[in-house]
PDB file of N, CA and C in Angstrom:
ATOM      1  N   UNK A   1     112.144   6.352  65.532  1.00  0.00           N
ATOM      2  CA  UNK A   1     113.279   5.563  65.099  1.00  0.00           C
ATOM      3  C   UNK A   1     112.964   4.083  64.953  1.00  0.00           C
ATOM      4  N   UNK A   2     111.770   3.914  65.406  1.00  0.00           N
ATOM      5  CA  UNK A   2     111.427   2.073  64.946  1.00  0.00           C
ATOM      6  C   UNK A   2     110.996   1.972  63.606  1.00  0.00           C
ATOM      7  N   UNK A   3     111.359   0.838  63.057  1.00  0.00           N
ATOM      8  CA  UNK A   3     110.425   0.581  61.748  1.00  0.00           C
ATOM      9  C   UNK A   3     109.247   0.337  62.077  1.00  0.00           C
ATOM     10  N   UNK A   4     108.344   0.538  61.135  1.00  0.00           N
ATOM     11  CA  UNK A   4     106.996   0.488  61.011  1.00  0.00           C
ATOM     12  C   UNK A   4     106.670  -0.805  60.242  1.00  0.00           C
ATOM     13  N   UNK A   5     105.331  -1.371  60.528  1.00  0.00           N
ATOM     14  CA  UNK A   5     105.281  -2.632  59.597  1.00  0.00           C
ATOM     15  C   UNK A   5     103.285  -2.066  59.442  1.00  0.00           C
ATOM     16  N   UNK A   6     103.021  -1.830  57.945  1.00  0.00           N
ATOM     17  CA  UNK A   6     102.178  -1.842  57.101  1.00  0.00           C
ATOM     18  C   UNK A   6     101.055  -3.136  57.203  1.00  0.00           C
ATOM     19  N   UNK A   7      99.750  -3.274  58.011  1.00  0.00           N
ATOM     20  CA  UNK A   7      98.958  -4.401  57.812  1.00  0.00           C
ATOM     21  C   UNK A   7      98.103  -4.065  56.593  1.00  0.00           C
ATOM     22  N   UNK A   8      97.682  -4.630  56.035  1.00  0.00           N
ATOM     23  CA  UNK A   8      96.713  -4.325  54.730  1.00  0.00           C
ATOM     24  C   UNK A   8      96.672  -3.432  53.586  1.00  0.00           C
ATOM     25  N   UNK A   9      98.416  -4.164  53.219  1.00  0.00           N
ATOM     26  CA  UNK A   9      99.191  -3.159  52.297  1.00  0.00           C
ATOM     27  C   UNK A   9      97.969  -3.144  50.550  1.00  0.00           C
ATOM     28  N   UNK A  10      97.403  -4.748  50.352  1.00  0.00           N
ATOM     29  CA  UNK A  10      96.867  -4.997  49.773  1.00  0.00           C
ATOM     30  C   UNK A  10      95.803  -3.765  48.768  1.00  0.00           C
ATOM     31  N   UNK A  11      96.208  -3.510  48.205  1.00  0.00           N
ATOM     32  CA  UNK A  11      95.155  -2.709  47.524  1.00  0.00           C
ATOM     33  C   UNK A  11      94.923  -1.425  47.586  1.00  0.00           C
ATOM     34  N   UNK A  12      96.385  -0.911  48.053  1.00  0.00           N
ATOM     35  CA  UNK A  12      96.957   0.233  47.721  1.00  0.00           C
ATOM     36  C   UNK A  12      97.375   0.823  46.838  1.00  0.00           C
ATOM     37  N   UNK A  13      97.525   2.431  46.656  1.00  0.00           N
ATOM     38  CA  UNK A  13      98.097   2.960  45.297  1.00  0.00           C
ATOM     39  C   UNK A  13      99.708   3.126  45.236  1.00  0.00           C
ATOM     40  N   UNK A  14     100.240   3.082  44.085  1.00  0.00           N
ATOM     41  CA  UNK A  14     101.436   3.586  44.357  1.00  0.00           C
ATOM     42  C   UNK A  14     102.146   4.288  45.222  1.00  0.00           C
ATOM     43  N   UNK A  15     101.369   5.493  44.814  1.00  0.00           N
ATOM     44  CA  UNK A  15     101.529   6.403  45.472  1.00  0.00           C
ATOM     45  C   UNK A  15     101.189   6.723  46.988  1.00  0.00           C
ATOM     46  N   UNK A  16     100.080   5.712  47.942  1.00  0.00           N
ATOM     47  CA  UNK A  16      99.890   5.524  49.177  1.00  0.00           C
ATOM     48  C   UNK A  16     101.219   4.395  49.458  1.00  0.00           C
ATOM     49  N   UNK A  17     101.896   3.451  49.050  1.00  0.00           N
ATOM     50  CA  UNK A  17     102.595   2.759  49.005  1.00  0.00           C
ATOM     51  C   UNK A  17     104.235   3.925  49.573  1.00  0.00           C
ATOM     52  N   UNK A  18     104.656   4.351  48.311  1.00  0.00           N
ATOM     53  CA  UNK A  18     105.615   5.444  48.660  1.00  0.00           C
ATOM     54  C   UNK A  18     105.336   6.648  50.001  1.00  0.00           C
ATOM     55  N   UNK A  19     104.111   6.991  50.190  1.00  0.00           N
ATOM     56  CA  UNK A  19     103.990   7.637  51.777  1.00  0.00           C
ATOM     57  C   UNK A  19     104.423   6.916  52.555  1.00  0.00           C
ATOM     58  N   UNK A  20     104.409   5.775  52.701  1.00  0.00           N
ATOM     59  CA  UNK A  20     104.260   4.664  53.474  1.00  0.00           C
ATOM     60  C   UNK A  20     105.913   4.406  53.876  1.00  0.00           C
ATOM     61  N   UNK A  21     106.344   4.204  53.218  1.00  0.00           N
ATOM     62  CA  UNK A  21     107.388   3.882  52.915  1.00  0.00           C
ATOM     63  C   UNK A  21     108.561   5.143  53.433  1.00  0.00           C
ATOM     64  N   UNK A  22     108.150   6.624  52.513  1.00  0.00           N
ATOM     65  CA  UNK A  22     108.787   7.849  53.063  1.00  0.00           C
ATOM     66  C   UNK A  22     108.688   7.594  54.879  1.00  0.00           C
ATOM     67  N   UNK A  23     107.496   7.253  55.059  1.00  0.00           N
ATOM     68  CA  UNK A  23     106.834   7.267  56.765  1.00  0.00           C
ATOM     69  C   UNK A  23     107.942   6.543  57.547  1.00  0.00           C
ATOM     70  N   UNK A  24     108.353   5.470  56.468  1.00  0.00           N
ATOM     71  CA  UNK A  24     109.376   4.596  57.617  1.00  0.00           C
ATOM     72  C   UNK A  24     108.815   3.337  57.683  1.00  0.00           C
ATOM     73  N   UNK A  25     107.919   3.222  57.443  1.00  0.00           N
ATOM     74  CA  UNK A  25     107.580   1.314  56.719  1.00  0.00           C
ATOM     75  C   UNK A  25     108.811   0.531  56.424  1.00  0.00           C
ATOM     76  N   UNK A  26     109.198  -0.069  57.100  1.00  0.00           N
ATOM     77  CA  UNK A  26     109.988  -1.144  57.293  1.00  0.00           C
ATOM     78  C   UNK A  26     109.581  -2.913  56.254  1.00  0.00           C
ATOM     79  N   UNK A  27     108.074  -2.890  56.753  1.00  0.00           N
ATOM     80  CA  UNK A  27     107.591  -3.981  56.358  1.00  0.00           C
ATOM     81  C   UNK A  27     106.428  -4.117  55.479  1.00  0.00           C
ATOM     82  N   UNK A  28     106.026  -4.499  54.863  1.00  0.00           N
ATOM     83  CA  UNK A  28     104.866  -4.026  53.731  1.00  0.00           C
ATOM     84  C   UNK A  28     103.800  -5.480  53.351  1.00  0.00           C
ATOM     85  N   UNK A  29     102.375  -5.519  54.364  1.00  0.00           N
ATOM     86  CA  UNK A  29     101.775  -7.008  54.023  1.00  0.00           C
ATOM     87  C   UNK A  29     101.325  -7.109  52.932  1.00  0.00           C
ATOM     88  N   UNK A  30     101.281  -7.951  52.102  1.00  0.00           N
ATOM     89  CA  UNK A  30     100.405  -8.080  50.714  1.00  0.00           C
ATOM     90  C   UNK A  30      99.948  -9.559  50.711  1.00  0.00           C
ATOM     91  N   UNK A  31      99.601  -9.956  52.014  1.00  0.00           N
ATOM     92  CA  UNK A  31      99.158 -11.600  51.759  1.00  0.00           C
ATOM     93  C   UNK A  31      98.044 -11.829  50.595  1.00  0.00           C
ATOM     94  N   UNK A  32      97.007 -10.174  50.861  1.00  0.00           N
ATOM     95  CA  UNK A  32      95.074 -10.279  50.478  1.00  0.00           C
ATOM     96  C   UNK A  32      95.989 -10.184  48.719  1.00  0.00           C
ATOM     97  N   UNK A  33      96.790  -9.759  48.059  1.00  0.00           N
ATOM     98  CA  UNK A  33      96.894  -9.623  47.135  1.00  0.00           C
ATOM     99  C   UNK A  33      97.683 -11.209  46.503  1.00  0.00           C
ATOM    100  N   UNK A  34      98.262 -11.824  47.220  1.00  0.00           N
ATOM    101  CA  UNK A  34      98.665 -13.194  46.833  1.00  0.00           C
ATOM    102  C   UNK A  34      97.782 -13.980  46.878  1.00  0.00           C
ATOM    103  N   UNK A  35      96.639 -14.221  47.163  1.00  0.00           N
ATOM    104  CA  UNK A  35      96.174 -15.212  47.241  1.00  0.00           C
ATOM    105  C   UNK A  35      95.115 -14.804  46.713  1.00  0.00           C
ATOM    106  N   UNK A  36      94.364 -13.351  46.135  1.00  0.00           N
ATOM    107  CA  UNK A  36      93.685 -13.028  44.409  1.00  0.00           C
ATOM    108  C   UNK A  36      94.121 -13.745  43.745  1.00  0.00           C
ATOM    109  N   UNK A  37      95.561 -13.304  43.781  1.00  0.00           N
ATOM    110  CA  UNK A  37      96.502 -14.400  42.736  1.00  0.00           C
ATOM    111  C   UNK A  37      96.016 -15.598  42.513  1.00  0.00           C
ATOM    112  N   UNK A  38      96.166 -16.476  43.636  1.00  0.00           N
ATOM    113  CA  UNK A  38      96.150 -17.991  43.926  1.00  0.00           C
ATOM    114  C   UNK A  38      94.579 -18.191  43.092  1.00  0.00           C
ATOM    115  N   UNK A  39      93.777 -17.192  43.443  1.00  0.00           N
ATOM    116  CA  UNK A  39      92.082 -17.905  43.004  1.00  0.00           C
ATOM    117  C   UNK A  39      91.853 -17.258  41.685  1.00  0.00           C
ATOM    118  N   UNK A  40      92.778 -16.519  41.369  1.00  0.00           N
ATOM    119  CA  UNK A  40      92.746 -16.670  39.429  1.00  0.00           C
ATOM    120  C   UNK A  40      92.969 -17.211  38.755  1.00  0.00           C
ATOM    121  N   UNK A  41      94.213 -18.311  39.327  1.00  0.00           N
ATOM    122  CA  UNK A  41      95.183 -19.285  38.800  1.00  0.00           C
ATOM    123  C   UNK A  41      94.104 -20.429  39.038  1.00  0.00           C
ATOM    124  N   UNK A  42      93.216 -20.982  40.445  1.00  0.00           N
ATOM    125  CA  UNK A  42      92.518 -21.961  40.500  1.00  0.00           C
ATOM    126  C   UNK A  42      91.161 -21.495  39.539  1.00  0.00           C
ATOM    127  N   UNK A  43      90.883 -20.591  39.340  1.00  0.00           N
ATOM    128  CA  UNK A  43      89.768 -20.180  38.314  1.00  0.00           C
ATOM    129  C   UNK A  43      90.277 -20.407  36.750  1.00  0.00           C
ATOM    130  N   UNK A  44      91.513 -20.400  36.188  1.00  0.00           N
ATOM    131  CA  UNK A  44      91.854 -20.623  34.991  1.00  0.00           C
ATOM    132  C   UNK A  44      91.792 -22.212  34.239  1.00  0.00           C
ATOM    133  N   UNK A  45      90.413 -21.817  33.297  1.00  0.00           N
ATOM    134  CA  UNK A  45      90.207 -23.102  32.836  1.00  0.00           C
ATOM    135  C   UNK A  45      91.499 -23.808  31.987  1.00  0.00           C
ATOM    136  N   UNK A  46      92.135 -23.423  31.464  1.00  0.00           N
ATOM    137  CA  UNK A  46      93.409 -24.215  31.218  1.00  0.00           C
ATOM    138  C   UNK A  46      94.104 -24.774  31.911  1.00  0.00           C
ATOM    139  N   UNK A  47      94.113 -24.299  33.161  1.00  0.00           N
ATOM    140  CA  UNK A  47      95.276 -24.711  34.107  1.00  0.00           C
ATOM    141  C   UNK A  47      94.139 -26.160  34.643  1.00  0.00           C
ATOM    142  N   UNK A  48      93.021 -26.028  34.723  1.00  0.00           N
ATOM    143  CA  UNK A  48      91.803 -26.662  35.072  1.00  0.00           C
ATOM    144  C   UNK A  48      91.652 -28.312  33.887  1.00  0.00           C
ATOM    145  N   UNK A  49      92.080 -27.586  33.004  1.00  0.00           N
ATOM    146  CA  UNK A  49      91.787 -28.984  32.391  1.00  0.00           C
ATOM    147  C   UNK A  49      92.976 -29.690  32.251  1.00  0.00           C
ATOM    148  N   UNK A  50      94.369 -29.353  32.621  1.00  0.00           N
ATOM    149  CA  UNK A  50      95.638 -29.731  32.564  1.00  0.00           C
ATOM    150  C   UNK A  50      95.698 -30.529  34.144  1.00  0.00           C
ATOM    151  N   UNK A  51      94.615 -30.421  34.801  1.00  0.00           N
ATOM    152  CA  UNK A  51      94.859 -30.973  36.338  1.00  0.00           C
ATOM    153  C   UNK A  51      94.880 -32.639  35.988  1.00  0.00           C
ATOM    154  N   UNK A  52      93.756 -32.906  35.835  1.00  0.00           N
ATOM    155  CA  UNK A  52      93.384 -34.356  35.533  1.00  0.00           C
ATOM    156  C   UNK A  52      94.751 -35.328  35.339  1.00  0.00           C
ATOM    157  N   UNK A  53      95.829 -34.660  33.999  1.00  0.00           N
ATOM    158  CA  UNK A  53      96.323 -35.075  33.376  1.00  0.00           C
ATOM    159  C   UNK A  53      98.216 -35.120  34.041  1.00  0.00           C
ATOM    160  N   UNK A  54      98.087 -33.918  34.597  1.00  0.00           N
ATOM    161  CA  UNK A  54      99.010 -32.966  35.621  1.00  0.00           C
ATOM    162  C   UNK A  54      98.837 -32.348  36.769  1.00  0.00           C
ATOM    163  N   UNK A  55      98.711 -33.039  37.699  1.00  0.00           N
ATOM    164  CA  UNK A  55      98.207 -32.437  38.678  1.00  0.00           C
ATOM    165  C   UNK A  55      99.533 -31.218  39.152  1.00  0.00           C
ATOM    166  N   UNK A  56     100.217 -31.423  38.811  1.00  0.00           N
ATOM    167  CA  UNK A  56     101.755 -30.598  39.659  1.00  0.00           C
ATOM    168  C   UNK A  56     101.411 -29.542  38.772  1.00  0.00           C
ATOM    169  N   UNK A  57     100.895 -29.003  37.793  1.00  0.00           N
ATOM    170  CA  UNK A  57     100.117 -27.984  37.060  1.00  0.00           C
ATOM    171  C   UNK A  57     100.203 -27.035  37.704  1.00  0.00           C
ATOM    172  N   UNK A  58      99.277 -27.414  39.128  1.00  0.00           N
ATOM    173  CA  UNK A  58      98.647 -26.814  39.770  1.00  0.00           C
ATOM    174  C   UNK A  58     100.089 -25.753  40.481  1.00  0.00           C
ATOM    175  N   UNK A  59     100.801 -26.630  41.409  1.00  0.00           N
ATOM    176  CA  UNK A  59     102.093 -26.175  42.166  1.00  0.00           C
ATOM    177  C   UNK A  59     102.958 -25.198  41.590  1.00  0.00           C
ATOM    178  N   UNK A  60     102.906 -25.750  40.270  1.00  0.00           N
ATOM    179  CA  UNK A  60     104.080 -24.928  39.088  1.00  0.00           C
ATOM    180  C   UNK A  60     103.005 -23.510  39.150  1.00  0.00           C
ATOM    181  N   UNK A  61     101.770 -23.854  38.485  1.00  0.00           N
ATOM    182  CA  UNK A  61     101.291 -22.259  38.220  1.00  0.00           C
ATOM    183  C   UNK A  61     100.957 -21.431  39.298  1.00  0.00           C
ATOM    184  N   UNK A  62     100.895 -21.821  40.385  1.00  0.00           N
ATOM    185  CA  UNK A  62     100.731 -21.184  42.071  1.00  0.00           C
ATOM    186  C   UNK A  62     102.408 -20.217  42.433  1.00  0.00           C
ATOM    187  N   UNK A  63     102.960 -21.173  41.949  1.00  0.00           N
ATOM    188  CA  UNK A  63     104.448 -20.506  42.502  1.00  0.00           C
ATOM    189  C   UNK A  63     104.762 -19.641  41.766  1.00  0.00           C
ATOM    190  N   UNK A  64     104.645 -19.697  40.155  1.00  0.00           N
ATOM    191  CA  UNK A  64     105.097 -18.684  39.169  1.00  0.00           C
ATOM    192  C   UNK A  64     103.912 -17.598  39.461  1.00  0.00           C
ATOM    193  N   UNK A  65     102.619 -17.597  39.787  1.00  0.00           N
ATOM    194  CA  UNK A  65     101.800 -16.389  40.309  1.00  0.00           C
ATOM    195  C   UNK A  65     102.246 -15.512  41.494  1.00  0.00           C
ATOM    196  N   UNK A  66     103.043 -16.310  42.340  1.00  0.00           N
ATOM    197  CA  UNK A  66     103.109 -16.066  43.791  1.00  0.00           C
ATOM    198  C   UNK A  66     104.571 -15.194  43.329  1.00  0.00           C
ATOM    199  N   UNK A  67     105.614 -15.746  42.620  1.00  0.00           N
ATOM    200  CA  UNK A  67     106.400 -14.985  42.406  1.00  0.00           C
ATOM    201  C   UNK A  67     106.259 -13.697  41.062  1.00  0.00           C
ATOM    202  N   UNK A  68     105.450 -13.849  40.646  1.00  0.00           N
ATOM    203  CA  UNK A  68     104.780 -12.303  39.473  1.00  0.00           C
ATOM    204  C   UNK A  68     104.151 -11.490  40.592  1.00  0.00           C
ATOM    205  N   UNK A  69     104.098 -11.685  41.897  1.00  0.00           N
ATOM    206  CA  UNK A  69     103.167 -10.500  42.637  1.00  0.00           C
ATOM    207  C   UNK A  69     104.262 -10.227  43.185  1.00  0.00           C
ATOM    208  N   UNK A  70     105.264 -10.414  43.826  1.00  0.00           N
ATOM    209  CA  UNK A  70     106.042 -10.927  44.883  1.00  0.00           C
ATOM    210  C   UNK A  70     107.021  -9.796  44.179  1.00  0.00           C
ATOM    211  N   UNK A  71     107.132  -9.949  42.835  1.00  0.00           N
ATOM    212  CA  UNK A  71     108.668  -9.457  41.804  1.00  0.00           C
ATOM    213  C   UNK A  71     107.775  -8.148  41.738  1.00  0.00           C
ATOM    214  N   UNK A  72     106.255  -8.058  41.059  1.00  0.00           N
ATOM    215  CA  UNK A  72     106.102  -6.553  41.144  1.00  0.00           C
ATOM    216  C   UNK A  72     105.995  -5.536  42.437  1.00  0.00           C
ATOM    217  N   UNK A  73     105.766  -6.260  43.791  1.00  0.00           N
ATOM    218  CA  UNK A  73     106.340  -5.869  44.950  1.00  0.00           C
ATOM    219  C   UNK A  73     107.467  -5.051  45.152  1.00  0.00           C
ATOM    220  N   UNK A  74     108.487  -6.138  44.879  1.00  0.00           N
ATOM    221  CA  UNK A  74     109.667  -5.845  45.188  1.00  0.00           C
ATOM    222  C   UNK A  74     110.018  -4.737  44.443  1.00  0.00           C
ATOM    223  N   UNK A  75     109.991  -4.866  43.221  1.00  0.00           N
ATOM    224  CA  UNK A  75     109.949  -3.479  42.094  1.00  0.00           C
ATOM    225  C   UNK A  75     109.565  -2.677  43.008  1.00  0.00           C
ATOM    226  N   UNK A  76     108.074  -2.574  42.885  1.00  0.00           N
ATOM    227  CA  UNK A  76     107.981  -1.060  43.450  1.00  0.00           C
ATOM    228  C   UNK A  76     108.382  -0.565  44.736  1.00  0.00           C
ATOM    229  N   UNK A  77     108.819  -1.472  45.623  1.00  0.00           N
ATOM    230  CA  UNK A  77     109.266  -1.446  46.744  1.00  0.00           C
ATOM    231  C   UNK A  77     110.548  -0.041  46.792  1.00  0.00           C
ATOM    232  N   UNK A  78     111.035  -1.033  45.403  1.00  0.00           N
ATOM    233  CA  UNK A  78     112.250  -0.367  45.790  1.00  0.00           C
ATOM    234  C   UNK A  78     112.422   1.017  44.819  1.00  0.00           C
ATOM    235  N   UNK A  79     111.665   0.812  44.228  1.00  0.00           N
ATOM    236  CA  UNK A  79     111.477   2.238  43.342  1.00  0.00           C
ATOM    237  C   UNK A  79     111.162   3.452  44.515  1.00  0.00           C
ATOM    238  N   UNK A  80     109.846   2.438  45.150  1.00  0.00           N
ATOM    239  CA  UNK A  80     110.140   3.778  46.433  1.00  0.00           C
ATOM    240  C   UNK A  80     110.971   4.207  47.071  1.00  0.00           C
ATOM    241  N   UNK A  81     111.851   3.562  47.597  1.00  0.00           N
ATOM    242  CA  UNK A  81     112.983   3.902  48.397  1.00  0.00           C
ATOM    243  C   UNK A  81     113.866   3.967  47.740  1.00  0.00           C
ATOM    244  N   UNK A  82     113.989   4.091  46.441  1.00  0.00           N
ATOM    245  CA  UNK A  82     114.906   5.198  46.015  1.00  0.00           C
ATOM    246  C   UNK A  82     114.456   6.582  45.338  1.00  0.00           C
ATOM    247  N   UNK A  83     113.164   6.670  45.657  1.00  0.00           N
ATOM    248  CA  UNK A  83     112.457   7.771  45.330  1.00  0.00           C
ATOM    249  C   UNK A  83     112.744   8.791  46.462  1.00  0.00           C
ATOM    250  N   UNK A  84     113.024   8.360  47.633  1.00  0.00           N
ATOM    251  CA  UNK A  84     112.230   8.976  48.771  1.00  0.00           C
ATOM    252  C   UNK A  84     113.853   9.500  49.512  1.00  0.00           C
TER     253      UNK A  84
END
């Protein structure tokens, strides 16, 4: 009857995601997958040559990454639990 909380949700399948979840996963970590995020966004030479000029570049494209992982999360989050 306790929730369960998921460490190293990161780089899971859907479908291990929804076991997880059926199991009683309460909580679901995906830090290792936000912060891929973060070093694709600091690897993107556009965003790279817009620093110099814009540095808040940087803040804006960190947050809109952080929330594109965050939103497909939540999606599937809840796709599971209404799957299940």
């Amino acid at each position: 009857g306790l929730p369960l909380v998921l460490h190293g949700g990161s780089g899971l399948t859907d479908a291990e995601f929804f076991r997880a979840i059926r199991a009683g996963s309460a909580k679901i970590n995906i830090s290792t997958d936000l912060k891929k995020a973060y070093v694709r966004a600091l690897s993107d030479p556009d965003l790279l040559s817009q620093l110099p000029k814009n540095p808040s570049a940087l803040h804006d494209r960190i947050e809109q990454i952080a929330q594109d992982v965050a939103r497909h999360y939540i999606d599937l989050f809840q796709s599971a639990t209404k799957a299940s």
